[in-house]
Protein backbone atom coordinates (compact mmCIF):
# COMPACT_ATOMS: atom_id res chain seq x y z
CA UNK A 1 120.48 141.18 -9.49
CA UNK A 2 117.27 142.27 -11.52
CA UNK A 3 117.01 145.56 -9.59
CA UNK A 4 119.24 147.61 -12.39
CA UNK A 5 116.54 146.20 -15.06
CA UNK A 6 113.68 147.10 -13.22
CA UNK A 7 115.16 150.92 -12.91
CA UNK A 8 115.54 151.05 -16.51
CA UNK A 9 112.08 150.33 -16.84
CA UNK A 10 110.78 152.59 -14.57
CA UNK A 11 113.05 155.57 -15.73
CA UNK A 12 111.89 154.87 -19.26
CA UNK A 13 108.37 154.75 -17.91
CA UNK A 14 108.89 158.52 -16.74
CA UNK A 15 110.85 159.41 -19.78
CA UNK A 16 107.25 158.81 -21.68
CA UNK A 17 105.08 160.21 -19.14
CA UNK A 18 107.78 163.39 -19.24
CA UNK A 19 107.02 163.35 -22.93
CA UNK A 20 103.56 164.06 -22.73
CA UNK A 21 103.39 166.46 -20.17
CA UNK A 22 106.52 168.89 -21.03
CA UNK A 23 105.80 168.64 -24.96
CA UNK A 24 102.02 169.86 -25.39
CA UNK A 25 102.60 171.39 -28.77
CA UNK A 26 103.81 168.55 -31.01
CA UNK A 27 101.19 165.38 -32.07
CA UNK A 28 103.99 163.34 -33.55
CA UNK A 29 106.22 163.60 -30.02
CA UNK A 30 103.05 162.39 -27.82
CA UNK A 31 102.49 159.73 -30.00
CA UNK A 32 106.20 158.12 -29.22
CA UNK A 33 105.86 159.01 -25.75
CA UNK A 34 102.95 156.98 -25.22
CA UNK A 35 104.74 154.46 -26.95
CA UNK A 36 107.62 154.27 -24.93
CA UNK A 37 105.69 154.33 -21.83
CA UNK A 38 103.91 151.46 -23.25
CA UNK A 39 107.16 149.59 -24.09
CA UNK A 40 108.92 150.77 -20.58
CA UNK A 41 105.88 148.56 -19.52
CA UNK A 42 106.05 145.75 -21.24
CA UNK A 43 110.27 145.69 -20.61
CA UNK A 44 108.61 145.42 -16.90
CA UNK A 45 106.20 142.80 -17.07
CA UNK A 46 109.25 140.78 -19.26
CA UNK A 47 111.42 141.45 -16.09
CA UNK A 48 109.04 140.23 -13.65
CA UNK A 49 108.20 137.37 -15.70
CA UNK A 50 111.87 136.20 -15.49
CA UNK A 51 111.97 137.06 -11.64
CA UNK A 52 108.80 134.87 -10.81
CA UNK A 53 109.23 131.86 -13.44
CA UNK A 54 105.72 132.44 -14.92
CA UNK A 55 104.55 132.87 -18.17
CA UNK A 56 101.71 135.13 -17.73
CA UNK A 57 104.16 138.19 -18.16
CA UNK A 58 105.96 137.10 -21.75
CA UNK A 59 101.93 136.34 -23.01
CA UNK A 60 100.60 139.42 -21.04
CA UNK A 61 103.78 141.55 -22.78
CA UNK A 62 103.45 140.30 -26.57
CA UNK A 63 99.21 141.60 -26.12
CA UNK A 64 100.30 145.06 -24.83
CA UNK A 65 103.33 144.93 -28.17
CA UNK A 66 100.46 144.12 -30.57
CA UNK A 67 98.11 146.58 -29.24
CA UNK A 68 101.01 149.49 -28.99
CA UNK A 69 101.77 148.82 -32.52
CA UNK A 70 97.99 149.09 -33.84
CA UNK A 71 97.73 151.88 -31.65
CA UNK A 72 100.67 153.41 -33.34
CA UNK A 73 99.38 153.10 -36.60
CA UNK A 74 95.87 154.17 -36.37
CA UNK A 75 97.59 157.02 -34.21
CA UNK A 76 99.67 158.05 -37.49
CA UNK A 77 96.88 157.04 -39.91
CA UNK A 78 94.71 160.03 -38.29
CA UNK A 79 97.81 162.32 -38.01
CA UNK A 80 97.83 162.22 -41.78
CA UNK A 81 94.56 162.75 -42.69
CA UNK A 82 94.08 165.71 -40.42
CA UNK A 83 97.19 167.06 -41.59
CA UNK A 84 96.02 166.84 -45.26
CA UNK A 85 92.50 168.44 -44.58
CA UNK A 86 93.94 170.83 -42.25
CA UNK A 87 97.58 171.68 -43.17
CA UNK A 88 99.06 171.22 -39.67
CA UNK A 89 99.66 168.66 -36.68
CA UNK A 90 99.31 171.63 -33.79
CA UNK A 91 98.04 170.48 -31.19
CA UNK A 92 96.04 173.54 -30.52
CA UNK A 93 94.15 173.30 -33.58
CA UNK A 94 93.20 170.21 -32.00
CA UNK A 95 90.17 171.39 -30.60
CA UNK A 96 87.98 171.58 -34.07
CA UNK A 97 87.70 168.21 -33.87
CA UNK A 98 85.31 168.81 -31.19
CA UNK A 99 81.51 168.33 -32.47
């Protein structure tokens, strides 16, 4: 019934975390992995909502949208400005930032 949904989420939930771990080089790649484990967990609070006739899960799921998207965008917002002091996005330049 709802089992096919809920594998979808969970394979997109190890899609993302697959993201992050096999892709250490590239910023911009990390950044959508994280969102698509994020949105892999919203799909399953959605699906459980449904399942369980509740509510909690559709309110619970628009707070984790609106904090992936200003997430996303403060993400992006520092990718450019290190990118325009620095000249690149590598993640092993990365560790300047350190103070």
């Amino acid at each position: 019934m709802y089992y096919e949904y809920l594998t979808v989420g969970v394979i997109l939930f190890i899609l993302g975390v697959l993201g992050i771990v096999l892709n250490r080089s590239n910023l911009i790649i990390m950044l959508m992995s994280i969102e698509l484990m994020l949105l892999a967990i919203a799909f399953l609070f959605l699906i459980n909502s449904i399942v369980i006739d509740n509510l909690i899960g559709e309110i619970f799921t628009l707070m984790v949208l609106t904090v992936a998207a200003a997430e996303s965008a403060i993400g992006l917002a520092i990718l450019v400005a290190y990118y325009r002091v620095r000249g690149t996005i590598a993640v092993k330049s990365l560790n300047l930032l350190r103070g």
